[in-house]
C-alpha atoms as a PDB file:
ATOM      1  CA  UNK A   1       0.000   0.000   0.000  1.00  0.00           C
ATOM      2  CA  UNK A   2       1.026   3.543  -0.766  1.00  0.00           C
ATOM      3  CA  UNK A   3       1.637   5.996   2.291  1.00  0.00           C
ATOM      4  CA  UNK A   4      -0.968   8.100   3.215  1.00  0.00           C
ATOM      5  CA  UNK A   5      -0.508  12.234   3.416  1.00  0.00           C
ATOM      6  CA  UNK A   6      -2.482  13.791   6.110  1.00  0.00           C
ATOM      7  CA  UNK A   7      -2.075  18.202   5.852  1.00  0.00           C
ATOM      8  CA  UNK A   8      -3.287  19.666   8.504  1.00  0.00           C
ATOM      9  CA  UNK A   9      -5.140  22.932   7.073  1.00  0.00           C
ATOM     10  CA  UNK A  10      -5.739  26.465   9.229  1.00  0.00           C
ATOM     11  CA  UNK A  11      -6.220  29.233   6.835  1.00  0.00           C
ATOM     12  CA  UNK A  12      -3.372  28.510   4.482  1.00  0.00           C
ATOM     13  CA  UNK A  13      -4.426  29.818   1.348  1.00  0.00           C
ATOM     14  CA  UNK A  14      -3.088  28.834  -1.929  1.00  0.00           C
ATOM     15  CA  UNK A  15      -0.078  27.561   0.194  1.00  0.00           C
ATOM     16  CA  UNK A  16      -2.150  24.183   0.403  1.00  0.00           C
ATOM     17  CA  UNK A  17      -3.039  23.310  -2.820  1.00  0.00           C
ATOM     18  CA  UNK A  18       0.879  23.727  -3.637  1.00  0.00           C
ATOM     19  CA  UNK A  19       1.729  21.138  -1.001  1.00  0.00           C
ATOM     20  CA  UNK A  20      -0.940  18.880  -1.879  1.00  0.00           C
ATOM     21  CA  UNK A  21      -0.282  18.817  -5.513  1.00  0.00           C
ATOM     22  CA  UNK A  22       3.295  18.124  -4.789  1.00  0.00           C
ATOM     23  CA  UNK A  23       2.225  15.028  -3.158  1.00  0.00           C
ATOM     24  CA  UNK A  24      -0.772  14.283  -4.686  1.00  0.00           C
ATOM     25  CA  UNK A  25       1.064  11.502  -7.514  1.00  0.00           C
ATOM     26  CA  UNK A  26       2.726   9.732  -4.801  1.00  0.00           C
ATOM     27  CA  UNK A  27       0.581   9.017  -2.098  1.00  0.00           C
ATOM     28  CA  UNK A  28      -2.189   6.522  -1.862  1.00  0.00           C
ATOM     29  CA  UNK A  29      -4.737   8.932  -0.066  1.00  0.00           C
ATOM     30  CA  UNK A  30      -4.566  12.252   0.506  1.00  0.00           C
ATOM     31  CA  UNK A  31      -6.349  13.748   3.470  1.00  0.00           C
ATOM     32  CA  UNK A  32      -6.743  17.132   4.858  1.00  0.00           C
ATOM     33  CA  UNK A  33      -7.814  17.568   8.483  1.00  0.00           C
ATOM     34  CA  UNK A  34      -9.201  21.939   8.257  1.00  0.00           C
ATOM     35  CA  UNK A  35      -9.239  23.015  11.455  1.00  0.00           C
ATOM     36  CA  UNK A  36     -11.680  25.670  11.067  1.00  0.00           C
ATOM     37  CA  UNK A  37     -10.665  27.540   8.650  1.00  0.00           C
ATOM     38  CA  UNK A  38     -12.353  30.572   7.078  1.00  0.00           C
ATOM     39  CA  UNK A  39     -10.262  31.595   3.950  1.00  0.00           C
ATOM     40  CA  UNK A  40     -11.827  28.312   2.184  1.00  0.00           C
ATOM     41  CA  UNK A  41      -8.697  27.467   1.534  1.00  0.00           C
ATOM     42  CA  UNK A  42      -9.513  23.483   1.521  1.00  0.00           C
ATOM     43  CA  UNK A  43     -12.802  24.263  -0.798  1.00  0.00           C
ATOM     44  CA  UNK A  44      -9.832  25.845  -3.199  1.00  0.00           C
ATOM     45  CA  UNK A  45      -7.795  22.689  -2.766  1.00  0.00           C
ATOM     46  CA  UNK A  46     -10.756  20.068  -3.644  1.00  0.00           C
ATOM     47  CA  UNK A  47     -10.988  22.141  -6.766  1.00  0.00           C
ATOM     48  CA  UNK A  48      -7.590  21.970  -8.038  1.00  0.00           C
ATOM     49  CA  UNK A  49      -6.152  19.061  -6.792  1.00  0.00           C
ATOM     50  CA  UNK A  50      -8.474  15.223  -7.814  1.00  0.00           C
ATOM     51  CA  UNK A  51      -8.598  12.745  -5.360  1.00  0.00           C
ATOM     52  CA  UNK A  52      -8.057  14.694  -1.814  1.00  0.00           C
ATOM     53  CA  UNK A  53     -10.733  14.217   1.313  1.00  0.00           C
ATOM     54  CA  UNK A  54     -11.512  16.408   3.969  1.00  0.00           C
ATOM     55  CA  UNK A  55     -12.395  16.402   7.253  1.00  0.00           C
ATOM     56  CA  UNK A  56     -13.628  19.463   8.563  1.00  0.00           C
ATOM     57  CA  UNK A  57     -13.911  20.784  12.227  1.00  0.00           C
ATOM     58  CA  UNK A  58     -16.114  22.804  13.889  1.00  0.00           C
ATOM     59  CA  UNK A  59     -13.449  24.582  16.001  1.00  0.00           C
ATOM     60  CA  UNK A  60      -9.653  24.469  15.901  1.00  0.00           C
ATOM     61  CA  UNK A  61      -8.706  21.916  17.407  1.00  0.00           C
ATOM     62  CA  UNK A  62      -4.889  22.120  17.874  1.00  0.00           C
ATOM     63  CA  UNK A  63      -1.875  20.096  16.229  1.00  0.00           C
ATOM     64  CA  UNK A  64      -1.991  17.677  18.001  1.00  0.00           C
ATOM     65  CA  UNK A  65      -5.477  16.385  18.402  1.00  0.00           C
ATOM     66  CA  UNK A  66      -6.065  17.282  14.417  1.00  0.00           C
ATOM     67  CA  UNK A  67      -3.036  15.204  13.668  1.00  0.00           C
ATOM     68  CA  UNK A  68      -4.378  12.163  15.281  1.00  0.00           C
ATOM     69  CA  UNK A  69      -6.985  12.773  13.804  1.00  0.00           C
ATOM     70  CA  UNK A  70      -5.533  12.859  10.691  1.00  0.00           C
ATOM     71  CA  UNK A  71      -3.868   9.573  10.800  1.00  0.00           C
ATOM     72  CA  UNK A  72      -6.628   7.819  12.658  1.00  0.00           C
ATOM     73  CA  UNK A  73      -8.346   9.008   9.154  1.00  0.00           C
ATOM     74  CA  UNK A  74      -5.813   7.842   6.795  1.00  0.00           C
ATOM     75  CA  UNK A  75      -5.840   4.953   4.292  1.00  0.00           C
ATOM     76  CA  UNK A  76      -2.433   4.447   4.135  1.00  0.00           C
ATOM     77  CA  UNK A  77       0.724   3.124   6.119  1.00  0.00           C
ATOM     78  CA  UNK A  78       2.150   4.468   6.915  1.00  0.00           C
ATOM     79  CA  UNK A  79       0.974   7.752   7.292  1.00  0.00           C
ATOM     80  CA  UNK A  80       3.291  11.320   6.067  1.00  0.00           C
ATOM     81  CA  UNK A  81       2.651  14.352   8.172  1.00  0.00           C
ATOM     82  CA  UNK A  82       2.885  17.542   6.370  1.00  0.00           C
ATOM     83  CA  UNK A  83       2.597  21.130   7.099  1.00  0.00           C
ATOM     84  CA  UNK A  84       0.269  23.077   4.961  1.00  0.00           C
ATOM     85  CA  UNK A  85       2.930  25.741   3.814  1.00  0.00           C
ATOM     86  CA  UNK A  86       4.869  22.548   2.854  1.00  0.00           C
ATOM     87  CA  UNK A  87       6.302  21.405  -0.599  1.00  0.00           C
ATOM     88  CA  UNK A  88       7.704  18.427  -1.126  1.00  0.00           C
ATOM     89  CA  UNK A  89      10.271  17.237  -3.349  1.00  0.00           C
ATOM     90  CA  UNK A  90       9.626  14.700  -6.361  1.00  0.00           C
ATOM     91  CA  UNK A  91      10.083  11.354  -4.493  1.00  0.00           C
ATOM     92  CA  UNK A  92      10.154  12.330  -1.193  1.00  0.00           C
ATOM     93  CA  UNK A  93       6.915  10.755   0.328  1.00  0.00           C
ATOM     94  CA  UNK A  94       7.958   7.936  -1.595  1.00  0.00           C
ATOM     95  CA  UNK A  95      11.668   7.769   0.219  1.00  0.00           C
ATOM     96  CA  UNK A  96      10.368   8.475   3.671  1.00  0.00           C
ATOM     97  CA  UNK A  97       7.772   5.052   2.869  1.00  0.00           C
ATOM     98  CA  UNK A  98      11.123   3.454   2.061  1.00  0.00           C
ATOM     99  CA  UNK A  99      12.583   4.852   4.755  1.00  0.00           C
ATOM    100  CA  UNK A 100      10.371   3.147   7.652  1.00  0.00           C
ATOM    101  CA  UNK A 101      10.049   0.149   5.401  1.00  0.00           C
ATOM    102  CA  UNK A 102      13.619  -0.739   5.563  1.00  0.00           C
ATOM    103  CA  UNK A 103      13.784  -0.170   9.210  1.00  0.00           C
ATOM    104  CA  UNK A 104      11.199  -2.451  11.576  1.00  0.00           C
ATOM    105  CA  UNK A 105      11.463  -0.553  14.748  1.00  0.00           C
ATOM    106  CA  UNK A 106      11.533   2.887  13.250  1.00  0.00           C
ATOM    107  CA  UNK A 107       8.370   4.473  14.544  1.00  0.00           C
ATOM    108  CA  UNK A 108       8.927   7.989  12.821  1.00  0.00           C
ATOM    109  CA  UNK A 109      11.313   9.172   9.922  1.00  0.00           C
ATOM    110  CA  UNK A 110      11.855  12.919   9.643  1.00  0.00           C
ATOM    111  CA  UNK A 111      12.858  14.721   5.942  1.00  0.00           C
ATOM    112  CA  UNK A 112      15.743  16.884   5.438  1.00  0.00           C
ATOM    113  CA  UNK A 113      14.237  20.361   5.445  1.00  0.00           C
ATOM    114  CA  UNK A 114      14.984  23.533   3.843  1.00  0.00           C
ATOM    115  CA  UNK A 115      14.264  27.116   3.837  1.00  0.00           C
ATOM    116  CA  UNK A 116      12.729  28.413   0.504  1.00  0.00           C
ATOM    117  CA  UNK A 117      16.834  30.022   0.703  1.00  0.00           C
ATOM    118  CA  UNK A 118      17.898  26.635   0.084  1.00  0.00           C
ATOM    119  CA  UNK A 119      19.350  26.448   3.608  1.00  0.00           C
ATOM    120  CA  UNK A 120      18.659  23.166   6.075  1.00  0.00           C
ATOM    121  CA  UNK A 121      16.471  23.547   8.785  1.00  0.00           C
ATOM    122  CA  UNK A 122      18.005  21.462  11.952  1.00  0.00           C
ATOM    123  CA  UNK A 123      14.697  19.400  12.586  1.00  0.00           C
ATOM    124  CA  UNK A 124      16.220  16.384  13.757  1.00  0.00           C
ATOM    125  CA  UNK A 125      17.434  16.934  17.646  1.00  0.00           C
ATOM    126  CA  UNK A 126      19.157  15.393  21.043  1.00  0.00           C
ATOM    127  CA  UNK A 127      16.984  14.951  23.872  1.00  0.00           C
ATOM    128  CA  UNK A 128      18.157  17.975  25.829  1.00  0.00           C
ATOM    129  CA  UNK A 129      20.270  17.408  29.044  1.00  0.00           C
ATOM    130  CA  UNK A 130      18.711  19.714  32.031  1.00  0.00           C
ATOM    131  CA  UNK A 131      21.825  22.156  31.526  1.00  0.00           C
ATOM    132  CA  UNK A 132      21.767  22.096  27.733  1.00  0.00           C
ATOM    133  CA  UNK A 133      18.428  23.462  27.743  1.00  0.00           C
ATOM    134  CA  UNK A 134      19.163  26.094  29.677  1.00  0.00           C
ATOM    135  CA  UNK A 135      22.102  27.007  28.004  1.00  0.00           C
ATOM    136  CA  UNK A 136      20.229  26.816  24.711  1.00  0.00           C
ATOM    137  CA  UNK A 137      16.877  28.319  26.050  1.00  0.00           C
ATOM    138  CA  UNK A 138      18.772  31.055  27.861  1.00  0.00           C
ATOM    139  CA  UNK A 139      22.325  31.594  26.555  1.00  0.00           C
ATOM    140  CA  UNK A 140      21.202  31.319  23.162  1.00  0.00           C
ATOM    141  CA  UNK A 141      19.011  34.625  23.236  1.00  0.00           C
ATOM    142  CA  UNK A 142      23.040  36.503  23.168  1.00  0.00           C
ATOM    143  CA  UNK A 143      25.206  33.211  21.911  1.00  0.00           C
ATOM    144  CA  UNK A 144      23.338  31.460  18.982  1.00  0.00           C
ATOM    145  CA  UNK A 145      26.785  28.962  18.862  1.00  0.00           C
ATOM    146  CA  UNK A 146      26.897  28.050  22.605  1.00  0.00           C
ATOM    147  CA  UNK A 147      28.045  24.467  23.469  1.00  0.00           C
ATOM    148  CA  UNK A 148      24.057  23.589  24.929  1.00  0.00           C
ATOM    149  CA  UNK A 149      22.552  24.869  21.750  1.00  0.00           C
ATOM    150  CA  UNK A 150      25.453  22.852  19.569  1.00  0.00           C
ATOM    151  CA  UNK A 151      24.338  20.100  21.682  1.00  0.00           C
ATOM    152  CA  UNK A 152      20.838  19.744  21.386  1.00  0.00           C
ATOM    153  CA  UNK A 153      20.878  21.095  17.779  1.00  0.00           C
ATOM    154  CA  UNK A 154      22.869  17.908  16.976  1.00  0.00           C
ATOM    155  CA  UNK A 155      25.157  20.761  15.050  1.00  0.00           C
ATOM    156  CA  UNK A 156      28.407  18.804  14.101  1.00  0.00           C
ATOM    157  CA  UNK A 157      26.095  16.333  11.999  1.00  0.00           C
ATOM    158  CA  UNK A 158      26.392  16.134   8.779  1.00  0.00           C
ATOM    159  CA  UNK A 159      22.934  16.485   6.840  1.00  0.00           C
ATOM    160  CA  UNK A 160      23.775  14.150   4.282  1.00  0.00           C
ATOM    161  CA  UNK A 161      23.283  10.084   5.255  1.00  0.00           C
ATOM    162  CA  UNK A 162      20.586   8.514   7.477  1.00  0.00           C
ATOM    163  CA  UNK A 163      20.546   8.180  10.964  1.00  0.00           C
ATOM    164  CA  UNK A 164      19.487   7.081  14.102  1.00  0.00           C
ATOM    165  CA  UNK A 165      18.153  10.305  15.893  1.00  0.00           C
ATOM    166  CA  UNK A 166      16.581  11.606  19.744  1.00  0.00           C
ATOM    167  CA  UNK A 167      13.631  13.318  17.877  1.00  0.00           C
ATOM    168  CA  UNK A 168      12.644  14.899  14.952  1.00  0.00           C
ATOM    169  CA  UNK A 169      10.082  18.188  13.819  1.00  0.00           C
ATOM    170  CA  UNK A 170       6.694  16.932  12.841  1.00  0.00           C
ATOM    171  CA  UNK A 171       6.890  19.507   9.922  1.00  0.00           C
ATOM    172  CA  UNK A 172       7.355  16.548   7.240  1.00  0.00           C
ATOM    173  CA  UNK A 173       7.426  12.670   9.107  1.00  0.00           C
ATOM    174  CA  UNK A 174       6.416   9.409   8.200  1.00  0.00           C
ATOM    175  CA  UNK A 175       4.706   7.522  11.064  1.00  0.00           C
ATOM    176  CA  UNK A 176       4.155   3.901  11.529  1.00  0.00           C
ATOM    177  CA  UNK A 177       1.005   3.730  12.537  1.00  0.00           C
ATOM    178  CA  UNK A 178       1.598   0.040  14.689  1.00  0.00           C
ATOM    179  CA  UNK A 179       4.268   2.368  16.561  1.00  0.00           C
ATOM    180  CA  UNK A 180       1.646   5.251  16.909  1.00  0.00           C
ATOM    181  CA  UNK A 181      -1.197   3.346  17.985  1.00  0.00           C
ATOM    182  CA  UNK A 182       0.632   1.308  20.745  1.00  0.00           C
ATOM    183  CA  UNK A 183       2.089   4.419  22.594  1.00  0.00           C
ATOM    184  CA  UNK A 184      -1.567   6.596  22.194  1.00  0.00           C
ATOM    185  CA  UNK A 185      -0.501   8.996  19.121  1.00  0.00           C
ATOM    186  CA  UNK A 186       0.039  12.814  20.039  1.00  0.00           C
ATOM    187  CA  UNK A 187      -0.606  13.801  23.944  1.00  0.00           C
ATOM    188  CA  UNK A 188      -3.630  16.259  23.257  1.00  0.00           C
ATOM    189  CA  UNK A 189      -2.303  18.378  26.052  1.00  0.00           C
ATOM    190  CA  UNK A 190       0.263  19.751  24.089  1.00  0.00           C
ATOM    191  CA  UNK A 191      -2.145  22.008  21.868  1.00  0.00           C
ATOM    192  CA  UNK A 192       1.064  23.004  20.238  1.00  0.00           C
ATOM    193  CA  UNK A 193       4.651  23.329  20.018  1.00  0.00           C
ATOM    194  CA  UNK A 194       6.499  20.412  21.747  1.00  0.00           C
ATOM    195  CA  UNK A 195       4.398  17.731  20.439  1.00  0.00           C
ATOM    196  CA  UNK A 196       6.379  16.188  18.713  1.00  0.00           C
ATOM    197  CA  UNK A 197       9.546  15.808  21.438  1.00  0.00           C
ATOM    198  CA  UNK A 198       7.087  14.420  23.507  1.00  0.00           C
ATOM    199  CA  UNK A 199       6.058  11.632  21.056  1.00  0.00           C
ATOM    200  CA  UNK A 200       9.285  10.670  20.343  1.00  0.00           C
ATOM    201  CA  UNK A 201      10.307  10.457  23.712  1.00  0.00           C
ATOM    202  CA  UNK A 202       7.094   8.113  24.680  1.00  0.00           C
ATOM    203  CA  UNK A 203       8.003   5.855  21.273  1.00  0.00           C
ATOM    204  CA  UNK A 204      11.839   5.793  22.356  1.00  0.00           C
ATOM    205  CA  UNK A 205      10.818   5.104  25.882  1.00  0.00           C
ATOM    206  CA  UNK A 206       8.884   2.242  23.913  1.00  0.00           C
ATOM    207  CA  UNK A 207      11.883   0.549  22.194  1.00  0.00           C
ATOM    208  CA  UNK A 208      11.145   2.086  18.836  1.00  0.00           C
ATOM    209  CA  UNK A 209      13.421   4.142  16.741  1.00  0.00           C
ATOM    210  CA  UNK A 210      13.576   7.668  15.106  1.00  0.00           C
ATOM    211  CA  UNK A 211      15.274   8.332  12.518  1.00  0.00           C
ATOM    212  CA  UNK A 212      15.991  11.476  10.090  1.00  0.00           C
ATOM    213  CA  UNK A 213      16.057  10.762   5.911  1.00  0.00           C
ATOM    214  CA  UNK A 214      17.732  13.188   3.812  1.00  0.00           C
ATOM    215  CA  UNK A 215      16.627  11.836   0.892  1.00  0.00           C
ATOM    216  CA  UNK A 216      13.146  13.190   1.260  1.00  0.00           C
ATOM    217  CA  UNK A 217      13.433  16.830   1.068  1.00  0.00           C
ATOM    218  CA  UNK A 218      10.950  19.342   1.703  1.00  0.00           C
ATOM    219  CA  UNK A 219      10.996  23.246   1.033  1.00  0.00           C
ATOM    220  CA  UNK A 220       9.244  24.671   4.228  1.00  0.00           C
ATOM    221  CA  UNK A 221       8.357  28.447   4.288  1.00  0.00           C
ATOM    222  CA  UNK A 222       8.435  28.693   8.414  1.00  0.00           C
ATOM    223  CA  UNK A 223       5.909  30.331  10.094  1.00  0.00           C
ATOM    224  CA  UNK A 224       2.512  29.269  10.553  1.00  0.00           C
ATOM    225  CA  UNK A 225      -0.636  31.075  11.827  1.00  0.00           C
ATOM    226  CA  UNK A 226       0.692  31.611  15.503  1.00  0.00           C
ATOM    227  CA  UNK A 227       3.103  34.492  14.313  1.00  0.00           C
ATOM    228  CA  UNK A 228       0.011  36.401  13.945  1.00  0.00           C
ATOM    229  CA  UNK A 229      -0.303  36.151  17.637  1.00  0.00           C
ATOM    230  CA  UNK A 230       2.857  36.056  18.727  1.00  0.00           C
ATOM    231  CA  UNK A 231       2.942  36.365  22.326  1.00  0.00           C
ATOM    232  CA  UNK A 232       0.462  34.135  22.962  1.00  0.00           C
ATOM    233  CA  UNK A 233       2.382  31.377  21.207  1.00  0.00           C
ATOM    234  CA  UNK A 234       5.691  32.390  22.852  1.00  0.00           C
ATOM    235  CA  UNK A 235       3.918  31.766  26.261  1.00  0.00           C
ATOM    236  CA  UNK A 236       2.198  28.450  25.012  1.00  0.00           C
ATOM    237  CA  UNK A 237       5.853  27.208  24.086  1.00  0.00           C
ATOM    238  CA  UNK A 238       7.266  28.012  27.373  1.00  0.00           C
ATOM    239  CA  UNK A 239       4.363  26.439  28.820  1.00  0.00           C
ATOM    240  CA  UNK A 240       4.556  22.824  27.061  1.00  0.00           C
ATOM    241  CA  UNK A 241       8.206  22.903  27.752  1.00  0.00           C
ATOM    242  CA  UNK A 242       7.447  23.201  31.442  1.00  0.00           C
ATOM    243  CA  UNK A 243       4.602  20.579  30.935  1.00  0.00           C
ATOM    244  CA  UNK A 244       6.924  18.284  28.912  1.00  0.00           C
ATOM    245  CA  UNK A 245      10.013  18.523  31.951  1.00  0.00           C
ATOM    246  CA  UNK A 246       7.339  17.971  34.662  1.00  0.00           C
ATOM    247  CA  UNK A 247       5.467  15.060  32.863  1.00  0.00           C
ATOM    248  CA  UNK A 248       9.328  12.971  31.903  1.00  0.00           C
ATOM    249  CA  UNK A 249      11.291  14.503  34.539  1.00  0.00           C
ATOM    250  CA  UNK A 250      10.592  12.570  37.725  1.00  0.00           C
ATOM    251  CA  UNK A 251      11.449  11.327  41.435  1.00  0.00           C
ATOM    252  CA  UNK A 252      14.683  14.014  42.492  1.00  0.00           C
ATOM    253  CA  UNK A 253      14.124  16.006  39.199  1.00  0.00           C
ATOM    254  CA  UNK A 254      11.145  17.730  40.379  1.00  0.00           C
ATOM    255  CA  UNK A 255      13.055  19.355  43.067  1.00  0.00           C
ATOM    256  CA  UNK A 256      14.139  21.201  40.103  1.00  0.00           C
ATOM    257  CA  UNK A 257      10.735  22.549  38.967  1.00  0.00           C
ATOM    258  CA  UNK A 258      10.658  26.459  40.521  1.00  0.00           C
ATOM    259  CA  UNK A 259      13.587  26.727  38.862  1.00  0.00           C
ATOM    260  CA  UNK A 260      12.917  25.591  35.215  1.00  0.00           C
ATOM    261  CA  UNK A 261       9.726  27.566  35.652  1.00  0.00           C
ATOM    262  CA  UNK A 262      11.650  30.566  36.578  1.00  0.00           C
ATOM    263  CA  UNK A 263      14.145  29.901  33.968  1.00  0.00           C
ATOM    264  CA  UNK A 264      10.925  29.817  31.393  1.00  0.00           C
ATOM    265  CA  UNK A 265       9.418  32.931  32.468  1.00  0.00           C
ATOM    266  CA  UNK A 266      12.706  34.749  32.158  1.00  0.00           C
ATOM    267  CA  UNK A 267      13.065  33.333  28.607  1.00  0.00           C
ATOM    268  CA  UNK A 268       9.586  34.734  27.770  1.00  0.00           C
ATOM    269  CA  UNK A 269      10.190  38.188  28.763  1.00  0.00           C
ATOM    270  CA  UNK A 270      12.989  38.556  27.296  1.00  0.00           C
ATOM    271  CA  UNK A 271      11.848  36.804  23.819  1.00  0.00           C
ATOM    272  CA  UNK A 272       8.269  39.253  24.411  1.00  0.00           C
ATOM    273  CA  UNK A 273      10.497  42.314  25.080  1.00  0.00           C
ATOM    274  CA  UNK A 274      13.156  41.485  21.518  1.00  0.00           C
ATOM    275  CA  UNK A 275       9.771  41.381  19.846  1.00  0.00           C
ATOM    276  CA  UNK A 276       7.907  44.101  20.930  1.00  0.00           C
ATOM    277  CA  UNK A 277      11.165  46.204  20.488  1.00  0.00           C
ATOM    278  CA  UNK A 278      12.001  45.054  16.993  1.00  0.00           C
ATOM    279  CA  UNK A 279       8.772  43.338  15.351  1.00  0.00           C
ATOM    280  CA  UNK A 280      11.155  41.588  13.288  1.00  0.00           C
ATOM    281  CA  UNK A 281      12.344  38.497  15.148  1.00  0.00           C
ATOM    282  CA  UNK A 282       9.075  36.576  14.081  1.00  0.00           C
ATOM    283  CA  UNK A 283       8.243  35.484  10.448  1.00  0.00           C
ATOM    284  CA  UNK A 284       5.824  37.294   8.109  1.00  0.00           C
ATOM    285  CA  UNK A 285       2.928  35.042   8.640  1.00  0.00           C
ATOM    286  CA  UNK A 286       1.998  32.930   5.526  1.00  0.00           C
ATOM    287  CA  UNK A 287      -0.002  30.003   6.510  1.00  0.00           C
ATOM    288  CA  UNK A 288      -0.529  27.477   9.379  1.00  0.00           C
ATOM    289  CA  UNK A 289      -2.288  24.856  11.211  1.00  0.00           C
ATOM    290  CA  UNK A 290      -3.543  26.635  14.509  1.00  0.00           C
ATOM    291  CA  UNK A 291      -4.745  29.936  15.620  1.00  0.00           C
END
């Protein structure tokens, strides 16, 4: 069977029916989940592209609960996630199929991912260490090259051959949905941002494997929906990470907790204050998947 694409739609304009139609000869089904959307954007995409479904909510739902959703949905396995302002490369949904195929206990293989520059993305990632996150969450406001961000940024990699990874962006991933199922999908609490560590960490935890494929490549023009609300996303991110520490940090580790929440309030202030005094350290917004 062919994989499955599931796009998860909110407001993307004619972002989407570029994605889908550079998936659309590859995959076996082609799903959108629209989470709400009032630009009609998916009644544009039914138009132009043959063969795509859609499932349409009454409210937004979130990343994660749409992207259960999504490949709960699908008819294929497995399943390729795909952002909305997404396009994918001849062959790649076909590579990342390969990808899982040739590997039984990978649960999720990420794509190489570039900016529409032409320059990688770094969407495949170490688990953080306690003091690499802090360094990179912290430090790396003032010192984008500091050892913690180097660390969890997996930066002396090369981009060029498979591998074995901690966790990678759900921007463009291949799931195997027998992995998926058995762990519960996406935790619903995470609304968004941070969903995706979280999974990997539960399907690591579960003695599966993640891996990253550069020979799927997808052209991602970051941003999304939230940088029209900035703020309230910065504080949603800061929140999940403190949700994601408390909920796989445990026993001694939670003597630790003031602190990491202190740490994360700091980082939001200062990340709220560089925006409000510059309104140029987030994106242009161009399309999304939440609100």
């Amino acid at each position: 069977m062919k994989a499955g694409v599931v796009v998860l739609n909110y407001n993307a304009g004619p972002d989407l029916v570029d994605c889908l139609r550079s998936v659309a000869s590859e995959a076996g089904d082609v799903l959108i989940i629209d989470n709400a959307s009032t630009d009609r954007s998916s009644d544009l995409a039914l138009r132009e592209v043959p063969g795509v479904r859609v499932i349409r909510n009454e409210h937004n739902t979130g990343f994660a609960a749409a992207a259960n959703q999504g490949i709960r949905a699908s008819r294929g396995d497995p399943v390729v996630l795909l952002n909305p302002d997404a396009i994918a490369s001849p062959r790649a949904v076909t590579a990342l199929a390969h990808a899982i195929d040739e590997r039984p206990r990978a649960a999720l293989v990420g794509a190489l991912i570039r900016n529409p520059d032409g320059t990688v993305q770094p969407t495949k990632r170490a688990f953080p260490s306690l003091w690499h996150a802090a360094m990179h969450g912290l430090l790396g406001l003032v010192w984008r090259n500091n050892p913690g961000t180097r660390a969890y940024t997996l930066a002396g990699d090369t981009f060029e051959e498979p591998r074995r990874v901690d966790w990678v962006a759900a921007t463009a991933v291949a799931v195997r949905r027998e992995a998926f199922d058995e762990v519960g999908g996406f935790d619903e609490r995470f609304f968004f941002f941070v969903e995706d560590v979280d999974l990997c960490r539960r399907l690591t935890d579960a003695g599966w494997e993640i891996w990253f494929e550069p020979g799927a490549e997808i052209t991602h023009a970051w941003g999304g929906s939230w940088t029209r609300k900035p703020l309230r996303f910065l504080a949603l991110h800061q929140l999940n990470l403190y949700r994601y520490f408390r909920k796989h940090r445990r026993g001694a580790w939670v003597l630790a907790s003031p602190f990491v929440a202190a740490g994360l309030v700091l980082r939001f202030v200062l990340l709220a204050l560089r925006w409000v005094l510059t309104r140029r350290s987030v994106p242009k917004h161009r399309s999304g998947v939440t609100a």
